[in-house]
Structures are given as structure tokens and as C-alpha cells.
N, C-alpha and C. Protein backbone atom coordinates (compact mmCIF):
# COMPACT_ATOMS: atom_id res chain seq x y z
N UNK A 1 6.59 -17.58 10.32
CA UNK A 1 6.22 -17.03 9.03
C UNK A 1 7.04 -15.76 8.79
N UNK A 2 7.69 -15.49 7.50
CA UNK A 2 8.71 -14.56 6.96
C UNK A 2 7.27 -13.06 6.85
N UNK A 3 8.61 -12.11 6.84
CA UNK A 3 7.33 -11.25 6.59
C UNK A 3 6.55 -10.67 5.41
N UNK A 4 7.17 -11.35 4.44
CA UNK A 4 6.64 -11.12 2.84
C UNK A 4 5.37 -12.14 2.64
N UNK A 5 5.27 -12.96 3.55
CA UNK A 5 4.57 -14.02 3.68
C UNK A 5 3.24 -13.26 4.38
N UNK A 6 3.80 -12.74 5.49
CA UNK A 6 2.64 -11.68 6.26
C UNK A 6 2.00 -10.25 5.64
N UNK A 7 3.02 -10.04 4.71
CA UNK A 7 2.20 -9.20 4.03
C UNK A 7 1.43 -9.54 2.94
N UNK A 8 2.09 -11.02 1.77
CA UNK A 8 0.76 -11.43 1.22
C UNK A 8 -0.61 -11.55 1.98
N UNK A 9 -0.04 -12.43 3.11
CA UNK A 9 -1.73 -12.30 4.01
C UNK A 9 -2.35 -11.36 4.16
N UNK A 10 -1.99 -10.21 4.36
CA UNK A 10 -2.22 -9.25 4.84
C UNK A 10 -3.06 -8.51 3.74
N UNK A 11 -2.51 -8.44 2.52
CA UNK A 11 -2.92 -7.63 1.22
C UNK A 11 -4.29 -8.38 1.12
N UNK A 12 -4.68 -9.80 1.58
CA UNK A 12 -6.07 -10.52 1.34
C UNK A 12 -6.84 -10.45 2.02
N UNK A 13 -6.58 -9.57 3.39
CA UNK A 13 -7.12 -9.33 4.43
C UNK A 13 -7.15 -10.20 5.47
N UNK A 14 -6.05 -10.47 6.00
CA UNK A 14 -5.84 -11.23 6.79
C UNK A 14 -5.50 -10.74 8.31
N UNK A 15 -6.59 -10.57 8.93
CA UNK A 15 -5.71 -9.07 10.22
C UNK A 15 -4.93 -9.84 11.05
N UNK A 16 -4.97 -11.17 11.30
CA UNK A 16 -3.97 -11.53 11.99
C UNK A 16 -2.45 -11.33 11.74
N UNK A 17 -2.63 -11.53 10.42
CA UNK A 17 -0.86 -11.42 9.22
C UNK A 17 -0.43 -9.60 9.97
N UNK A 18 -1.75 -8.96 9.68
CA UNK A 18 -1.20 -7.69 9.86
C UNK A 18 -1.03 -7.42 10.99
N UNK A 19 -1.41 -8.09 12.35
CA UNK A 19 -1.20 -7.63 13.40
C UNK A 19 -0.44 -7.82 13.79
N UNK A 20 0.53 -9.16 13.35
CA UNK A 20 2.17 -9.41 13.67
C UNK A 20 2.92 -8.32 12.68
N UNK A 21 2.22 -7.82 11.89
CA UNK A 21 3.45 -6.74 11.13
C UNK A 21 3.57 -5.45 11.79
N UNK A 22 1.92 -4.96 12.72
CA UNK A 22 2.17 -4.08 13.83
C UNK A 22 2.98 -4.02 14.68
N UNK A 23 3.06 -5.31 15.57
CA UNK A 23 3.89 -5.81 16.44
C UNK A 23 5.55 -5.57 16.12
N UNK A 24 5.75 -6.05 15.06
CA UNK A 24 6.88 -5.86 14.57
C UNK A 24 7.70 -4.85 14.57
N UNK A 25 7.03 -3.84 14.12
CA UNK A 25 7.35 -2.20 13.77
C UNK A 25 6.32 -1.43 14.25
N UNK A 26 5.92 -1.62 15.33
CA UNK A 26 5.15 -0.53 16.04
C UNK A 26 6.02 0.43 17.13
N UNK A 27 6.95 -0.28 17.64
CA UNK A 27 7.80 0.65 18.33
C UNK A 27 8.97 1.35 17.69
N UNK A 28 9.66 0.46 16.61
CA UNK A 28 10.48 2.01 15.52
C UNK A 28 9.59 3.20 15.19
N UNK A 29 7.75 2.84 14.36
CA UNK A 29 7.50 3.94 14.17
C UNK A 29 6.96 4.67 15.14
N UNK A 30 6.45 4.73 16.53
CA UNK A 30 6.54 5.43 17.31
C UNK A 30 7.58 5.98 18.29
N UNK A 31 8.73 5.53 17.36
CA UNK A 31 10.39 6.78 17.93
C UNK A 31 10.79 7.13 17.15
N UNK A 32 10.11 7.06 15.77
CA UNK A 32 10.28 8.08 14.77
C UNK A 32 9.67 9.03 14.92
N UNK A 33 8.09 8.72 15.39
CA UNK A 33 7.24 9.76 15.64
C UNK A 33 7.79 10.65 16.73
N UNK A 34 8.26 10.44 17.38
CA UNK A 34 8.69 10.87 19.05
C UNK A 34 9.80 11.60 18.61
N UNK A 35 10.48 11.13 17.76
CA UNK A 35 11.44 12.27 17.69
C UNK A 35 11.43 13.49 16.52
N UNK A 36 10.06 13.22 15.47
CA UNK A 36 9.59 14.24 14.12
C UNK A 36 9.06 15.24 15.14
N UNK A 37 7.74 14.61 16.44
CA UNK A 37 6.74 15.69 16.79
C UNK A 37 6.91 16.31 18.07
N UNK A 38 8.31 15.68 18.92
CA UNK A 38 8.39 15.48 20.05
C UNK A 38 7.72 15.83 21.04
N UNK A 39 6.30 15.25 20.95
CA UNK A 39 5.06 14.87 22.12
C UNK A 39 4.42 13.44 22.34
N UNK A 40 4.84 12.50 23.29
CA UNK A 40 4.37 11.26 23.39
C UNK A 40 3.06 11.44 22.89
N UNK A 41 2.45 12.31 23.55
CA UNK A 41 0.19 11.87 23.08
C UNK A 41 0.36 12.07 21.57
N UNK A 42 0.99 12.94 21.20
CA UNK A 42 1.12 12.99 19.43
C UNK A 42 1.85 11.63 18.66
N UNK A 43 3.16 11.45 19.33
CA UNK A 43 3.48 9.99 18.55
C UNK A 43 2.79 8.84 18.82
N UNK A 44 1.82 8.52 19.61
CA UNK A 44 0.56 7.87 19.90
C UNK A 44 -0.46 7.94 19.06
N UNK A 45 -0.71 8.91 19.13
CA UNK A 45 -2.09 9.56 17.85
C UNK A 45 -1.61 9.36 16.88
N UNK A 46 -0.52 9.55 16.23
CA UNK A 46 0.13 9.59 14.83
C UNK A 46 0.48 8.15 14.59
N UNK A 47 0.77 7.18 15.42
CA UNK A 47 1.38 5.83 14.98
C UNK A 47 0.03 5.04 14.98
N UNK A 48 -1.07 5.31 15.50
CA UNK A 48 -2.06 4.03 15.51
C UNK A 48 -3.23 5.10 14.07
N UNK A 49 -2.93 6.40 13.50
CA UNK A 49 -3.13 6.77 12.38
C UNK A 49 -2.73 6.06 11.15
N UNK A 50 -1.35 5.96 11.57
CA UNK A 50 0.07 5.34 10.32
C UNK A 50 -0.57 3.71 10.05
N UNK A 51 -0.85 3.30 11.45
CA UNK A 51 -1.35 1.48 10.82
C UNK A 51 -2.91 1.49 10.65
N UNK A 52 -3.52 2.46 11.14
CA UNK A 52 -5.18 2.23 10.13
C UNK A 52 -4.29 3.05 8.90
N UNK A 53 -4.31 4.01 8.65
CA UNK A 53 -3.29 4.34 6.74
C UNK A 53 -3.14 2.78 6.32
N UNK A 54 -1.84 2.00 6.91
CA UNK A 54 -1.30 1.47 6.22
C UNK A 54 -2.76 -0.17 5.81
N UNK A 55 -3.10 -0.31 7.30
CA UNK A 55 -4.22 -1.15 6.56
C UNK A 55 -4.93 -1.15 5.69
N UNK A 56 -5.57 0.47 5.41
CA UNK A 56 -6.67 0.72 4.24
C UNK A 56 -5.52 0.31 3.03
N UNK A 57 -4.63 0.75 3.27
CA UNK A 57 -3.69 0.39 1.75
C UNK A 57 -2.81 -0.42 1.40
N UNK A 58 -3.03 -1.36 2.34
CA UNK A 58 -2.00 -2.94 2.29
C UNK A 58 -2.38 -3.13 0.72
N UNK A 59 -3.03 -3.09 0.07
CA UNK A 59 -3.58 -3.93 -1.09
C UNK A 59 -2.78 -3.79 -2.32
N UNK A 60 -2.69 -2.04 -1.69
CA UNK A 60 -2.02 -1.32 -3.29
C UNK A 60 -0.16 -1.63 -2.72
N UNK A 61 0.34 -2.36 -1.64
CA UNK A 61 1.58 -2.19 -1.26
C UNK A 61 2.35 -3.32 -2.25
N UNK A 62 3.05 -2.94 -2.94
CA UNK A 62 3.88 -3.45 -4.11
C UNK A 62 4.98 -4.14 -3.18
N UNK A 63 5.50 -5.09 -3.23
CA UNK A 63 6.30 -6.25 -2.73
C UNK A 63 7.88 -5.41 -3.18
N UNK A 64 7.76 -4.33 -4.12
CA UNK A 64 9.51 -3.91 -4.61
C UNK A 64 10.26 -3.20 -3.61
N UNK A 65 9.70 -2.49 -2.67
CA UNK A 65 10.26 -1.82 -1.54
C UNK A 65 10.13 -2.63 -0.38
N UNK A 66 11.12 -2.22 0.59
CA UNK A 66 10.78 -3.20 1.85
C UNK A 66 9.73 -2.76 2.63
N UNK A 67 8.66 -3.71 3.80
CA UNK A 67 7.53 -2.90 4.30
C UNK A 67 8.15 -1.52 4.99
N UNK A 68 8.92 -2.01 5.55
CA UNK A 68 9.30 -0.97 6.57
C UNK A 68 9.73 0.12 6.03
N UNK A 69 9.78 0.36 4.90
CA UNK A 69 9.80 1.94 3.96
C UNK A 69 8.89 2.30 3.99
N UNK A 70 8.44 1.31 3.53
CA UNK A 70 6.65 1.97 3.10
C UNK A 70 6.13 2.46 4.14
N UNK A 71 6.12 1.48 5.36
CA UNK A 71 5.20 1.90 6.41
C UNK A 71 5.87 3.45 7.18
N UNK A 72 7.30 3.37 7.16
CA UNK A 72 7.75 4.97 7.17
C UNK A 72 7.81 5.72 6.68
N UNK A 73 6.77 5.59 5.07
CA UNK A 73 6.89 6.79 4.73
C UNK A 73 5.61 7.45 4.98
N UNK A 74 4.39 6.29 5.53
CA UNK A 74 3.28 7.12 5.91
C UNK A 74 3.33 7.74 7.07
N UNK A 75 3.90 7.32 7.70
CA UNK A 75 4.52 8.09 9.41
C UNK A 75 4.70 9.53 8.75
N UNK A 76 5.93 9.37 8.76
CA UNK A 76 6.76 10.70 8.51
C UNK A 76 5.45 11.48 7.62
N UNK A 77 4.85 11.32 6.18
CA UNK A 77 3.66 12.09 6.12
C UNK A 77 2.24 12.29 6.83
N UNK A 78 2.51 11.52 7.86
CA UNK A 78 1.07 11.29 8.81
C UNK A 78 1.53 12.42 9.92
N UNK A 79 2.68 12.56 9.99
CA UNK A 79 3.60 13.52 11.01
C UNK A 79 3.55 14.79 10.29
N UNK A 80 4.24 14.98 9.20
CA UNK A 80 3.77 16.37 8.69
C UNK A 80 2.32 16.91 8.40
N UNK A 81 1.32 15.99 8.26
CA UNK A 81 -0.05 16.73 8.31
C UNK A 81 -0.36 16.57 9.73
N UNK A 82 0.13 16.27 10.49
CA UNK A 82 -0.20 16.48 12.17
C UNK A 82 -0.07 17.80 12.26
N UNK A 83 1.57 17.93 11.97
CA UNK A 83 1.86 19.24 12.21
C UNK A 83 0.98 20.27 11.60
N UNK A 84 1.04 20.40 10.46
CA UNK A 84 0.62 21.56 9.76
C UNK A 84 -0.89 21.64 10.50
N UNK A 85 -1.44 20.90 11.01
CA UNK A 85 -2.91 21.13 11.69
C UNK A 85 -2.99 21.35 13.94
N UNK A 86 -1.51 21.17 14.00
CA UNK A 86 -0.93 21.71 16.00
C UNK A 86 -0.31 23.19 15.93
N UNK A 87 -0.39 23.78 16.01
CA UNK A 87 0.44 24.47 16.95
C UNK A 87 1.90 24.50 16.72
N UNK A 88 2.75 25.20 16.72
CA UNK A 88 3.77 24.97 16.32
C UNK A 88 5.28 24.63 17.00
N UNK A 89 4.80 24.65 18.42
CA UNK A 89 5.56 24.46 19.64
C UNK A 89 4.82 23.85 20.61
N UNK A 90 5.27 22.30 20.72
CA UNK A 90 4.53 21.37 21.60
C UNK A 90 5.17 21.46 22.97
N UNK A 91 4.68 21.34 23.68
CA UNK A 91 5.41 20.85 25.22
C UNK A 91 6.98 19.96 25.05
N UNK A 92 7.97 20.51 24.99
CA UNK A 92 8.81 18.87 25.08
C UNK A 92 9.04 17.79 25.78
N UNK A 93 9.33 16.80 24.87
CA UNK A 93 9.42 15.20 25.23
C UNK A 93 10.59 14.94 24.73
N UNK A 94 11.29 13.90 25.80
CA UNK A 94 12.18 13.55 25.23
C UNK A 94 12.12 11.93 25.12
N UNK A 95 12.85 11.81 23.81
CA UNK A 95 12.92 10.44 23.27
C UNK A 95 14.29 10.20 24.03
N UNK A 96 13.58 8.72 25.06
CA UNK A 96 14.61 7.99 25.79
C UNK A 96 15.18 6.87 25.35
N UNK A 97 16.43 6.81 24.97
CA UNK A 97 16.78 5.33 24.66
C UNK A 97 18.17 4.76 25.82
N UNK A 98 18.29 3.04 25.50
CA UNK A 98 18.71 2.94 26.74
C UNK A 98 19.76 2.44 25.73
N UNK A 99 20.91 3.14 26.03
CA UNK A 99 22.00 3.02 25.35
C UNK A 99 23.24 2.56 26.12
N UNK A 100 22.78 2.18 27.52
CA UNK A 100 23.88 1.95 28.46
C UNK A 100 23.99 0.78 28.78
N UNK A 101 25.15 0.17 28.86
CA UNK A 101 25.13 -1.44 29.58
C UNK A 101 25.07 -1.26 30.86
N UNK A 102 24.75 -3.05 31.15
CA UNK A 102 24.81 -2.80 32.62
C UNK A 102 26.26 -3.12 33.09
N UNK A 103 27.06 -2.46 32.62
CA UNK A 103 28.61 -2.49 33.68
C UNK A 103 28.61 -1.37 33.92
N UNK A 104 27.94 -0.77 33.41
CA UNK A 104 28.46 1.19 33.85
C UNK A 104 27.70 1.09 35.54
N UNK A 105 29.36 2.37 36.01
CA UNK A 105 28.88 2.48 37.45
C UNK A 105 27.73 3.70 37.59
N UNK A 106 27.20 3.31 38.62
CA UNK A 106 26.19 4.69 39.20
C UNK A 106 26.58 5.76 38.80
N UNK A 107 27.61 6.25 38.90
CA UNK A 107 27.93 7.83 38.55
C UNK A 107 27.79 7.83 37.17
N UNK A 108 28.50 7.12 36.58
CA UNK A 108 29.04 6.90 35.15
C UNK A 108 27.55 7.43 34.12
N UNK A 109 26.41 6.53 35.32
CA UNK A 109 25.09 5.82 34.83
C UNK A 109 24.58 7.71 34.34
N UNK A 110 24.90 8.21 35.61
CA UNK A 110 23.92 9.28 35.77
C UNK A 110 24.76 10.49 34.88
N UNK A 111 25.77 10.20 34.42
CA UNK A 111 26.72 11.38 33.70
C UNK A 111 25.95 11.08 32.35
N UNK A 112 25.86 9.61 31.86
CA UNK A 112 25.12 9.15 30.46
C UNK A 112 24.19 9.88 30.29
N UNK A 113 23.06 9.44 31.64
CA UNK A 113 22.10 9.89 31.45
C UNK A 113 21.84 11.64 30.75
N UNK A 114 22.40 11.95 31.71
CA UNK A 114 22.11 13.68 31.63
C UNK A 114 23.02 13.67 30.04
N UNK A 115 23.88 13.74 29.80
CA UNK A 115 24.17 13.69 28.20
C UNK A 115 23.26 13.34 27.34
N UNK A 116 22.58 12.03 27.46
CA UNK A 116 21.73 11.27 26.80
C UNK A 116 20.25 12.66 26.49
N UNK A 117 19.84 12.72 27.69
CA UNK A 117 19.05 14.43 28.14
C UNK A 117 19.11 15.29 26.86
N UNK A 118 20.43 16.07 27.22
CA UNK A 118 21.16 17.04 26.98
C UNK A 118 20.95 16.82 25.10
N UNK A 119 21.57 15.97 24.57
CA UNK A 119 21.51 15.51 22.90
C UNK A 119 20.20 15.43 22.60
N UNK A 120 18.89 14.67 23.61
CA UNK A 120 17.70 14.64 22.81
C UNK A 120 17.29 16.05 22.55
N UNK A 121 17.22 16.61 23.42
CA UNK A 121 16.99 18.07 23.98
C UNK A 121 17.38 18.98 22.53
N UNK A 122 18.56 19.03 22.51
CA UNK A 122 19.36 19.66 21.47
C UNK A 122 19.16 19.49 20.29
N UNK A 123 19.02 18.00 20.00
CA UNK A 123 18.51 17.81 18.85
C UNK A 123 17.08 18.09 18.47
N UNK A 124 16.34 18.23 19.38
CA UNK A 124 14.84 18.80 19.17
C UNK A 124 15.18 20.66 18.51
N UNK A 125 16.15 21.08 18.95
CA UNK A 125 16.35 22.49 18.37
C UNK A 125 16.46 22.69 16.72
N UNK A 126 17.08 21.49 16.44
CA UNK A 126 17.29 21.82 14.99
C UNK A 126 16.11 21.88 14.07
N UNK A 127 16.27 22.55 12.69
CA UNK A 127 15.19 22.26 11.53
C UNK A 127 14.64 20.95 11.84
N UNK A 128 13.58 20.93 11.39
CA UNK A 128 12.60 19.66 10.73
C UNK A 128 13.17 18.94 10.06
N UNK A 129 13.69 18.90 8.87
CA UNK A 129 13.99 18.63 7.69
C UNK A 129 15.88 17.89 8.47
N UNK A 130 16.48 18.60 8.91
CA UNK A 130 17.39 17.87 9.48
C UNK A 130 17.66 17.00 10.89
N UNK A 131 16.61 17.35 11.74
CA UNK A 131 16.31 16.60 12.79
C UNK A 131 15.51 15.35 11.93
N UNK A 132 14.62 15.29 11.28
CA UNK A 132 14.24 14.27 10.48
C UNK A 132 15.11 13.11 9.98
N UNK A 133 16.11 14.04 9.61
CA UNK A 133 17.33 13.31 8.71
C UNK A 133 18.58 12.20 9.51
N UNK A 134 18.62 13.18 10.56
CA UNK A 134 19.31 12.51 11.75
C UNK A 134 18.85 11.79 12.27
N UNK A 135 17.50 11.52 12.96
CA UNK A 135 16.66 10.57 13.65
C UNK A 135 16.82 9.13 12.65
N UNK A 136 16.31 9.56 11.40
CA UNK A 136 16.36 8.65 10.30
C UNK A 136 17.48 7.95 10.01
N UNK A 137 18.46 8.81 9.83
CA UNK A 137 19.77 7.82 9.52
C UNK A 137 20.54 7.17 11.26
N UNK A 138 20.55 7.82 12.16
CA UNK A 138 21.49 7.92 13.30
C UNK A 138 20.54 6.57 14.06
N UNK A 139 19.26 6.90 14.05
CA UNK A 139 18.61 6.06 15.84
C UNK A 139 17.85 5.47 14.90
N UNK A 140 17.05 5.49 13.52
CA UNK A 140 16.26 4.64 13.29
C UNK A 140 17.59 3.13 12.08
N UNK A 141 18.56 3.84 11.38
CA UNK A 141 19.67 2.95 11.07
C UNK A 141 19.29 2.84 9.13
N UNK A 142 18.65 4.03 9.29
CA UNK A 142 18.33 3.87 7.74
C UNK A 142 19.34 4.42 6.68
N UNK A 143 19.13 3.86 5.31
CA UNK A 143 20.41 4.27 4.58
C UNK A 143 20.00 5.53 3.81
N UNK A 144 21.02 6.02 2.85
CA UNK A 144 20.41 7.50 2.54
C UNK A 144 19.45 7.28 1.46
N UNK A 145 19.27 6.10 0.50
CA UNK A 145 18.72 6.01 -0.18
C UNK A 145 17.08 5.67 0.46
N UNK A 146 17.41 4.77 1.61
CA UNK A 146 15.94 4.59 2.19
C UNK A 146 15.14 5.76 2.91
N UNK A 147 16.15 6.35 3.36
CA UNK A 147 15.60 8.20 3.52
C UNK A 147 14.95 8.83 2.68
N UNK A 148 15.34 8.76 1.26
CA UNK A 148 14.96 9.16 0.34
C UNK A 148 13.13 8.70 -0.50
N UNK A 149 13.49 7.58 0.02
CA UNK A 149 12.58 6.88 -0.53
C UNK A 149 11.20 7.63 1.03
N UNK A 150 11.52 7.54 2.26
CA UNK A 150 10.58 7.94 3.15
C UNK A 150 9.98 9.47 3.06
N UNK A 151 11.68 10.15 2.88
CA UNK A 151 10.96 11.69 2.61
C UNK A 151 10.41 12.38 1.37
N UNK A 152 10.90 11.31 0.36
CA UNK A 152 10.56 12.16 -1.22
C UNK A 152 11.71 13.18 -1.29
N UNK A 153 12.81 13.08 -0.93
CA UNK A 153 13.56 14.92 -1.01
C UNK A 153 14.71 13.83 -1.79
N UNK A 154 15.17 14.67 -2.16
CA UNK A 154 16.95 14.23 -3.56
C UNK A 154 18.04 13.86 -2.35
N UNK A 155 18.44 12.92 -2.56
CA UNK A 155 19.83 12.70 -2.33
C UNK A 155 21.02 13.93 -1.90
N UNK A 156 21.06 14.43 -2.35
CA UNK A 156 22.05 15.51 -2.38
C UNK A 156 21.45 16.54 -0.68
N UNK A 157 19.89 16.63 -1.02
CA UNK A 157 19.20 17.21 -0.02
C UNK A 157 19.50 16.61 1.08
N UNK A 158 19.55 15.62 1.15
CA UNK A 158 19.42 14.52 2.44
C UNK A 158 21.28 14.59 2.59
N UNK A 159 21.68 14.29 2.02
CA UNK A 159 22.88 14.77 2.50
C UNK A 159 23.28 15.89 3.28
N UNK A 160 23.13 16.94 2.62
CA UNK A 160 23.18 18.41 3.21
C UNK A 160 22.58 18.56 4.13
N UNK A 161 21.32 17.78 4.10
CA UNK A 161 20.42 18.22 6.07
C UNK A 161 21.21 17.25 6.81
N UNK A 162 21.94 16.24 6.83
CA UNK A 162 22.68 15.33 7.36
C UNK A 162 23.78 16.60 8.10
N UNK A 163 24.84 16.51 6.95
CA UNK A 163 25.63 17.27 7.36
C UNK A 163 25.68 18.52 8.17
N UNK A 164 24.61 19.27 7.83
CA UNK A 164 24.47 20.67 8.22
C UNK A 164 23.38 20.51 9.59
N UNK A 165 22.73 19.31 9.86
CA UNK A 165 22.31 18.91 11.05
C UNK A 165 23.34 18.58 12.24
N UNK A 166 24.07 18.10 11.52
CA UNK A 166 25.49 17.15 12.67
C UNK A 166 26.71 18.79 12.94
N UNK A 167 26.39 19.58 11.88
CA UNK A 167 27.27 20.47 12.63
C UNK A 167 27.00 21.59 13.44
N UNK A 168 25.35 21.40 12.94
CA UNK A 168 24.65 22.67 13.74
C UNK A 168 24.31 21.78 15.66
N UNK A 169 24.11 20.77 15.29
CA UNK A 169 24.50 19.67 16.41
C UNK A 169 25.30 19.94 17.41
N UNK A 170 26.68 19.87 16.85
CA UNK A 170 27.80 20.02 17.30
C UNK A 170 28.38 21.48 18.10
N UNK A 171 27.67 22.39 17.51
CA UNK A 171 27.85 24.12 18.08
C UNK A 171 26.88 24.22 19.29
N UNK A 172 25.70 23.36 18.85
CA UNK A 172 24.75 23.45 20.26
C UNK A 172 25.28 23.11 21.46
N UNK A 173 26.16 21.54 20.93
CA UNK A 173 26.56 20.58 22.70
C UNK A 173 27.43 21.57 22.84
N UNK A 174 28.53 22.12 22.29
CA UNK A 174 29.17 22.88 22.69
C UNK A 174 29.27 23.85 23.19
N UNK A 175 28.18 24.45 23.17
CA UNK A 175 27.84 26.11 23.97
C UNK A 175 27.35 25.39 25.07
N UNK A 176 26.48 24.29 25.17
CA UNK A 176 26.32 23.06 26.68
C UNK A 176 27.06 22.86 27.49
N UNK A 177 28.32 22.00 26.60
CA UNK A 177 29.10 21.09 27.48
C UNK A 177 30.28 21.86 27.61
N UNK A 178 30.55 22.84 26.67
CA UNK A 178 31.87 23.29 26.94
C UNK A 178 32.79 22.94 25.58
């Protein structure tokens, strides 16, 4: 079954329809979350928030956007009212991804790694608003317009936190790596 198919079901109350649409996109939006709040127990709390949200409001979900907008744009606002109600400096976590094949040698493995480290790390330093932007376009593969559509901010905005994320980025690894 297609998933426009699962979300008609779903809009009639169908929890099975919706529980394959969990399945589906339950682990993008909890490494979106992981990398907006960077605290696993928080992108936990926040992603099984995002699919009771999105269940109460399957009904009103209009077929013109794709789900997976929709359902990221309650994240990302399920993430900013997290915040505004924590603390403003969580423990850090880092969002691990496995970006390595398996031909890389042992050393090779462990040089990735610590880079791999080193970038989540770094990128947790930047603004909100552009760590947002980067996560969004870079690791989750979204376009600028579908950014737009998740954060509510202008085009032009999302550009500029793009840009001015990737270079403030770039001064960090560098005072790092050399």
C-alpha cells in the first residue's frame, strides 16, 4: 500500500494505516529531533509527542503537501516549545550517523570516526535557526522550499542561515583541525 493510500486510512481512523506511517518516518524525525535539541531522552519525548500531534490531526492533513512536511513541521514546532519550557543548555549528545563503508581500514575507520565526533559536536555550537537549517537541508536531504514550508521563515532567511551556518561551520573545524 502507497502512502497516500495510508494516509487516507489514516484520516478515517485507521491506526494500523498510521502505524506503518510511524514506522516509516519515525527514525528521520527522531534525527531531526537529535540534532534541533541535542539530548536523546528529549528527541524521544519530542518524537512520540510529534505522532500523538500528528494523530489528533491526521483529519485536518490536506493531501497538497507531502506527509513528511507536514509531519516535520510539527517536530521542529514540538522542538521549539520543548525548548522554550528546558533549560537552555542540555547535556550533549551526539547525533551518530554511519557514513562509512565497509572497505575503510581500521585506522581510516577511527580517523572518520573522530571527525564524524568533531562536526556533530561543532555543529551543535551554532545558532538554532542555522543548525536547524543545516540538519534540514545537509542530513535530513530537504529542499529549500521544503524548509520553508517546515520552519515558516522566507526563503531568503533560509538561505542566509544556510550560508552563514556553513561558514561559521567552517571557522569552527578550523580552529579544530587546523
Amino acid at each position: 500500500m502507497n502512502e497516500e493510500q495510508l494516509i487516507i486510512r489514516a484520516k478515517t481512523g485507521d491506526e494500523g494505516a498510521f502505524k506503518e506511517l510511524v514506522e516509516t518516518h519515525q527514525t528521520k524525525v527522531y534525527h531531526l529531533l537529535l540534532g534541533i535539541l541535542r539530548d536523546e531522552y528529549a528527541a524521544e519525548e519530542v518524537a512520540v509527542e510529534t505522532f500523538v500531534k500528528a494523530w489528533k490531526n491526521i483529519s485536518g492533513f490536506r493531501l497538497e503537501a507531502t506527509f513528511w512536511t507536514w509531519l516535520y513541521r510539527i517536530a521542529y514546532r514540538s522542538a521549539i516549545d520543548y525548548l522554550r519550557h528546558q533549560e537552555r543548555e542540555k547535556k550533549l549528545c551526539v547525533l551518530q550517523e554511519n557514513i562509512i563503508t565497509n572497505s575503510v581500514e581500521p585506522l581510516e575507520l577511527i580517523i572518520e570516526k573522530k571527525r564524524n565526533k568533531d562536526l556533530m559536536q561543532t555543529l551543535q555550537e551554532l545558532p538554532f535557526h542555522q543548525r536547524t537549517a543545516i540538519i534540514l537541508y545537509y542530513f535530513q536531504g530537504l529542499s529549500y522550499q521544503e524548509i520553508v514550508q517546515v520552519t515558516h521563515r522566507p526563503l531568503g532567511t533560509i538561505r542566509s542561515d544556510l550560508h552563514r551556518g556553513k561558514r561559521k561551520l567552517k571557522e569552527l573545524l578550523m580552529e579544530k583541525w587546523g
